[in-house]
Each structure stands twice: as structure tokens, then as C-alpha cells.
PDB file of N, CA and C in Angstrom:
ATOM      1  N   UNK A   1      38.235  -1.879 -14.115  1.00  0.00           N
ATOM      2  CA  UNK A   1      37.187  -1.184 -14.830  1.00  0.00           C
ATOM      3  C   UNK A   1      36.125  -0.754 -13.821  1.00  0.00           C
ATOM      4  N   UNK A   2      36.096   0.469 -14.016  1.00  0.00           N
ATOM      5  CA  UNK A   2      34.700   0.834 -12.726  1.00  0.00           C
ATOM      6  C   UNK A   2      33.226   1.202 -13.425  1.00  0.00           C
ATOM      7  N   UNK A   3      32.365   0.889 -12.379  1.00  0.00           N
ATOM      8  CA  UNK A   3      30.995   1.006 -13.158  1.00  0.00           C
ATOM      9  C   UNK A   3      30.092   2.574 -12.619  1.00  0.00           C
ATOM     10  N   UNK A   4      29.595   3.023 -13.540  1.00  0.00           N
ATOM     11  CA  UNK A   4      29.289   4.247 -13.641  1.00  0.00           C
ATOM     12  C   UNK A   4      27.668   4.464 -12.917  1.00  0.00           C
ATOM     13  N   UNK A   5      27.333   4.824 -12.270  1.00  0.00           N
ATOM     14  CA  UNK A   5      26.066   4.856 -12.358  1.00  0.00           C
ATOM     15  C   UNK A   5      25.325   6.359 -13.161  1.00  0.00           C
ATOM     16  N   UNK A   6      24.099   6.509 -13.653  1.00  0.00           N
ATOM     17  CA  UNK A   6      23.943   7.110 -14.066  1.00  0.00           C
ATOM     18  C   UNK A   6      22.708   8.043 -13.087  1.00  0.00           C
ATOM     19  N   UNK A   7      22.771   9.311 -12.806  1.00  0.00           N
ATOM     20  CA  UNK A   7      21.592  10.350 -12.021  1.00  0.00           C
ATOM     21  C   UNK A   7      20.043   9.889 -12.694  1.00  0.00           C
ATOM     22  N   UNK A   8      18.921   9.790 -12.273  1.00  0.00           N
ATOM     23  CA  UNK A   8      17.774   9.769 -12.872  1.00  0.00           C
ATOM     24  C   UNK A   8      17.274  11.045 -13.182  1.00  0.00           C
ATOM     25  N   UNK A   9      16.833  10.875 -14.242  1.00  0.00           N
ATOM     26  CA  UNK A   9      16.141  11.935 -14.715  1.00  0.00           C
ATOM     27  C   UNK A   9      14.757  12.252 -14.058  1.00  0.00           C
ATOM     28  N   UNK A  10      13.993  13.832 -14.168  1.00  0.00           N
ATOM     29  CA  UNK A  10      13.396  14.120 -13.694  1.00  0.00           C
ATOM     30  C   UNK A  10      11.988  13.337 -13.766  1.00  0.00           C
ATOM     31  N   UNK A  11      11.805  12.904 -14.776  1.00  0.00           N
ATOM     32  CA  UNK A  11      10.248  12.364 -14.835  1.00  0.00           C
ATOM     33  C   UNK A  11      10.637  10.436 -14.378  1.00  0.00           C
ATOM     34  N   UNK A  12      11.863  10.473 -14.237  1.00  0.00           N
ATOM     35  CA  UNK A  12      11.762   9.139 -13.508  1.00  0.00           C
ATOM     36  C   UNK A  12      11.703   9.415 -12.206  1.00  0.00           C
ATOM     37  N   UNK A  13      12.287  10.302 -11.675  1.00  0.00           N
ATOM     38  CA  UNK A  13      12.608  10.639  -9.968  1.00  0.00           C
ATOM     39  C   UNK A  13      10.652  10.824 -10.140  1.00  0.00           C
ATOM     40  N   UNK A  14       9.778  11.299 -10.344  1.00  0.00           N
ATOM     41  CA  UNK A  14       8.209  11.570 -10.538  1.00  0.00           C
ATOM     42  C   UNK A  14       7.340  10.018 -10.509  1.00  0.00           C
ATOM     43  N   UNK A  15       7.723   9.103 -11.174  1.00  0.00           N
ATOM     44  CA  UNK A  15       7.687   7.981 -11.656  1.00  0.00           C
ATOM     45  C   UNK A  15       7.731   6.836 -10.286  1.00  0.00           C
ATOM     46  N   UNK A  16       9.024   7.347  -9.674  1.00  0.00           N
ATOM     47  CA  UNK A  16       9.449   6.492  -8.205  1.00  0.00           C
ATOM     48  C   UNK A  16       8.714   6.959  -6.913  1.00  0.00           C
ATOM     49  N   UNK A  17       8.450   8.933  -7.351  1.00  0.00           N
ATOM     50  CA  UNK A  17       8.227   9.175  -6.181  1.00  0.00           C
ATOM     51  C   UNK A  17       5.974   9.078  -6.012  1.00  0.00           C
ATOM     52  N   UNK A  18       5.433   8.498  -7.430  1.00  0.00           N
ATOM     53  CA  UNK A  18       4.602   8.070  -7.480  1.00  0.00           C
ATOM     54  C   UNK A  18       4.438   6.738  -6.725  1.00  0.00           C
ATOM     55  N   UNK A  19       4.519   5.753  -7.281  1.00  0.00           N
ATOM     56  CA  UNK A  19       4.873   4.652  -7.212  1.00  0.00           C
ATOM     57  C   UNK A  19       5.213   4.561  -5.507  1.00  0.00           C
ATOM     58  N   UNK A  20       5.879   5.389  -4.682  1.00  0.00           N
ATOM     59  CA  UNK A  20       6.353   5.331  -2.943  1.00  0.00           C
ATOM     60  C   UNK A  20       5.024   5.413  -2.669  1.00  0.00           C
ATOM     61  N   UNK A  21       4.312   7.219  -3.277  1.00  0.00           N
ATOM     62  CA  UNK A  21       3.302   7.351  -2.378  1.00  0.00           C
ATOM     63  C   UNK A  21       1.922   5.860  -2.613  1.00  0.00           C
ATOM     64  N   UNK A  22       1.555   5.837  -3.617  1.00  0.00           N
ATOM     65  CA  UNK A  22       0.840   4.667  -3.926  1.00  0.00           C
ATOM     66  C   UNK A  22       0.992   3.298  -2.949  1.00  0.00           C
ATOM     67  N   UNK A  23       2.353   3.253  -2.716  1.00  0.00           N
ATOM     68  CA  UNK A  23       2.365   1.945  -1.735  1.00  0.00           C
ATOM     69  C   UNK A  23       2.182   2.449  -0.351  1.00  0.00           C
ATOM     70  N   UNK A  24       2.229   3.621   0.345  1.00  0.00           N
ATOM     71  CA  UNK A  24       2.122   4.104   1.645  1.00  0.00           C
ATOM     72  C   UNK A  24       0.163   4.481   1.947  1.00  0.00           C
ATOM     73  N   UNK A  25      -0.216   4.509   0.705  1.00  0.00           N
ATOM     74  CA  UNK A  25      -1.584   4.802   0.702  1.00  0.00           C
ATOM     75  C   UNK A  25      -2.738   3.459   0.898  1.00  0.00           C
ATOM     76  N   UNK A  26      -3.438   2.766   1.852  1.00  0.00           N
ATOM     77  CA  UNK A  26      -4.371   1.555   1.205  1.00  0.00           C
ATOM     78  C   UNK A  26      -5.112   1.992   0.092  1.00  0.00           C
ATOM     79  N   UNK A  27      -6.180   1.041  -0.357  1.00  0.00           N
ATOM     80  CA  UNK A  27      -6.934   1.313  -1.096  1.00  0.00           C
ATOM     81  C   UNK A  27      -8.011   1.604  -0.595  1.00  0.00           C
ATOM     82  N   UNK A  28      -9.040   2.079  -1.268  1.00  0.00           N
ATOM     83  CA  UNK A  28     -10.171   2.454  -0.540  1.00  0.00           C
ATOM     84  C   UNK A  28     -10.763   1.046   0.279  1.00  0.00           C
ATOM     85  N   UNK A  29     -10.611   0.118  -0.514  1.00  0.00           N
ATOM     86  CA  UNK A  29     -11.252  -1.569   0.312  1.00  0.00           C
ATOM     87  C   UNK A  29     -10.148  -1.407   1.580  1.00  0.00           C
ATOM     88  N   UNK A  30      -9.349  -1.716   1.562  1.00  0.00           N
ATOM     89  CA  UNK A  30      -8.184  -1.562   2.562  1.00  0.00           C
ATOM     90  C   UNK A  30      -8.426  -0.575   3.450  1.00  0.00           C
ATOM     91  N   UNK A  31      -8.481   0.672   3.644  1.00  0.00           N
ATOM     92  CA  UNK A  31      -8.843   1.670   3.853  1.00  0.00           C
ATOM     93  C   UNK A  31     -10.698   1.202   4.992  1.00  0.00           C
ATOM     94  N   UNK A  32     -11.259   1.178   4.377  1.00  0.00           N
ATOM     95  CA  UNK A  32     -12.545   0.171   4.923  1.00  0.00           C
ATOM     96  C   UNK A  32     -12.531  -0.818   5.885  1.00  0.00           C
ATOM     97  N   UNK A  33     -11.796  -2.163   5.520  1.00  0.00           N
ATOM     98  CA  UNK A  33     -11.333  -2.880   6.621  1.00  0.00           C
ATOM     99  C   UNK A  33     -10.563  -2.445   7.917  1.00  0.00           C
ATOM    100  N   UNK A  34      -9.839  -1.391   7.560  1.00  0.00           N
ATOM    101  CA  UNK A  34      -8.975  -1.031   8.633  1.00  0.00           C
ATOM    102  C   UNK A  34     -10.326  -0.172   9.637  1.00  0.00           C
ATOM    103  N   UNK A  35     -11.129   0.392   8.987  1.00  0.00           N
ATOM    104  CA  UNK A  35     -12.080   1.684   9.781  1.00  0.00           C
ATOM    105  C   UNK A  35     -13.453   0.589  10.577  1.00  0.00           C
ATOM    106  N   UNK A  36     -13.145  -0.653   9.629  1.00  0.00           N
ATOM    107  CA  UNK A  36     -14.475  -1.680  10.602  1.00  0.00           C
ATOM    108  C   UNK A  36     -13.774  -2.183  11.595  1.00  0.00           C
ATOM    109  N   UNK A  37     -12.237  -2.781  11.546  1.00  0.00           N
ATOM    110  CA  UNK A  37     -11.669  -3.259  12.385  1.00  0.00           C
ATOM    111  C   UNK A  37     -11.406  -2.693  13.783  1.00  0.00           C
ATOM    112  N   UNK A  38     -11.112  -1.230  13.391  1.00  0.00           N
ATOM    113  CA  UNK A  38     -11.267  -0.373  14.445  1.00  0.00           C
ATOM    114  C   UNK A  38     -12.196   0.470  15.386  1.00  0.00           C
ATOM    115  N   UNK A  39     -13.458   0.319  14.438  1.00  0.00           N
ATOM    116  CA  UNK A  39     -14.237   0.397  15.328  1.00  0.00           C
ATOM    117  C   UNK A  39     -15.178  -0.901  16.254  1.00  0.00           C
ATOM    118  N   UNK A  40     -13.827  -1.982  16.094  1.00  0.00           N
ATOM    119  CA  UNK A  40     -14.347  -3.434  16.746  1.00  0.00           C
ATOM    120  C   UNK A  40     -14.941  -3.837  16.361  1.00  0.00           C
ATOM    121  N   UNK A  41     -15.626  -4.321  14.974  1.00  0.00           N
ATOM    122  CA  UNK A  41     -16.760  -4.850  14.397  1.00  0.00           C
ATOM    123  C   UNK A  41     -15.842  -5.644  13.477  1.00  0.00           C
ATOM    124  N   UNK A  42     -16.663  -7.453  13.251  1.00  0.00           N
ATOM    125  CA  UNK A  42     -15.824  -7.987  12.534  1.00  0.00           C
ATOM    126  C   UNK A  42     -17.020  -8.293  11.502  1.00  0.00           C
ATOM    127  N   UNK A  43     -16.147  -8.620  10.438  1.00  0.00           N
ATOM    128  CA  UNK A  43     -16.615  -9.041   8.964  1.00  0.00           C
ATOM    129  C   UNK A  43     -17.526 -10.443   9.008  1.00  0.00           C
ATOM    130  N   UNK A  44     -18.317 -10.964   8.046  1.00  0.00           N
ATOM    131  CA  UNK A  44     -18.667 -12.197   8.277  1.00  0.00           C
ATOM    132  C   UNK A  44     -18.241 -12.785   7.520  1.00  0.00           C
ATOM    133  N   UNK A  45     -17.951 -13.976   7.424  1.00  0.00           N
ATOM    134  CA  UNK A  45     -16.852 -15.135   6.620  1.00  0.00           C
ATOM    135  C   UNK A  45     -17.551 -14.907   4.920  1.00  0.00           C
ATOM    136  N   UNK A  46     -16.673 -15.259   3.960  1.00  0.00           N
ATOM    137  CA  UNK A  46     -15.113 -15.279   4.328  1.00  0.00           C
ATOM    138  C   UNK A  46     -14.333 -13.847   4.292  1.00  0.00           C
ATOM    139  N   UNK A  47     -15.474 -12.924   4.385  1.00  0.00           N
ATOM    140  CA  UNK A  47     -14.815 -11.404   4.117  1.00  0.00           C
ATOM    141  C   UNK A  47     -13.485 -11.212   5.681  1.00  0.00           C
ATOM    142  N   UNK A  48     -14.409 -11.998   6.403  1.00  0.00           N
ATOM    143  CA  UNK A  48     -13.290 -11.790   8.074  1.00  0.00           C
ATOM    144  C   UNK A  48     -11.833 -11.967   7.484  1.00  0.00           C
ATOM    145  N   UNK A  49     -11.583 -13.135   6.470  1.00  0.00           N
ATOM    146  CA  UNK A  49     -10.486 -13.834   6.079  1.00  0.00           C
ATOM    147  C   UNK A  49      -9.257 -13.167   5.427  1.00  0.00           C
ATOM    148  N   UNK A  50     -10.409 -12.255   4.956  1.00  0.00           N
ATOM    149  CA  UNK A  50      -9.479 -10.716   4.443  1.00  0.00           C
ATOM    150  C   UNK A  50      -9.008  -9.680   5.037  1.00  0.00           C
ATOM    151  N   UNK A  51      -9.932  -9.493   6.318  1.00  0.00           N
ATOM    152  CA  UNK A  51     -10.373  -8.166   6.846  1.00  0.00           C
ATOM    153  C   UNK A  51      -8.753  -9.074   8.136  1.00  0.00           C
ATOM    154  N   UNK A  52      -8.636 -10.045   8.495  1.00  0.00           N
ATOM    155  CA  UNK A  52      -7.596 -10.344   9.553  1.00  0.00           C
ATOM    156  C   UNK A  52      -6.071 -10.912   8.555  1.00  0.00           C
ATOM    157  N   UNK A  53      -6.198 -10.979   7.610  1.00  0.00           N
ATOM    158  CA  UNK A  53      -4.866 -11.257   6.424  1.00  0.00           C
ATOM    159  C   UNK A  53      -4.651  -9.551   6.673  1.00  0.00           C
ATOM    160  N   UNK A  54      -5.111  -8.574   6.303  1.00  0.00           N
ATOM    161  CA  UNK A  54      -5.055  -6.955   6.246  1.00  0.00           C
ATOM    162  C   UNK A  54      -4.203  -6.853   7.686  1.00  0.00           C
ATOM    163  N   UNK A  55      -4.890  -6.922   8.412  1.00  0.00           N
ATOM    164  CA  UNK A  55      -4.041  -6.452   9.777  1.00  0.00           C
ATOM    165  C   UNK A  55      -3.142  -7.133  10.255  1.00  0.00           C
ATOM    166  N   UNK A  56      -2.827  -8.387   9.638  1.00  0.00           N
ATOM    167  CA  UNK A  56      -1.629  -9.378   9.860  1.00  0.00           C
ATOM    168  C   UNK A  56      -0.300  -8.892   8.899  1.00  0.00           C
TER     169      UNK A  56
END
């Protein structure tokens, strides 16, 4: 017996290709940490705790 797969439909292929960009994007907080980190400036506790979990 063989198993079939089925093509996705268009508003699911929309759905997935949401969902990709969303994970390739930070968030604006994310986004922030990365722009203090790089300009060499660190956070003060316990925000550091976040700001070095992010780049780890």
C-alpha cells in the first residue's frame, strides 16, 4: 500500500512562507540587543543575562 502525499494549497504555501519569514526576522527587543551589543556597550544586570543568552 503506498502513501500519497498531498500538494499544499495556496494559502497554506502563504501560511509557511509567513511563518519562515517571521523566524528569520528578530524582534524589535532582539533587534535592540543585537545594535547595543555591537556597538560594544553592555546591558546592566539582569538585562546583560538576556542581551548574552541572544548572542549565544
Amino acid at each position: 500500500m503506498g502513501y500519497f502525499i498531498n500538494s499544499p494549497n495556496f494559502n497554506v504555501i502563504q501560511v509557511i512562507s509567513s511563518a519562515i519569514q517571521e523566524m528569520n526576522s528578530p524582534t524589535d527587543e532582539q533587534a535592540a540587543l543585537i545594535r547595543i551589543t555591537l556597538e560594544g556597550r553592555k546591558m546592566s544586570y539582569p538585562d546583560r543575562y538576556q542581551q548574552e543568552n541572544l548572542l549565544n
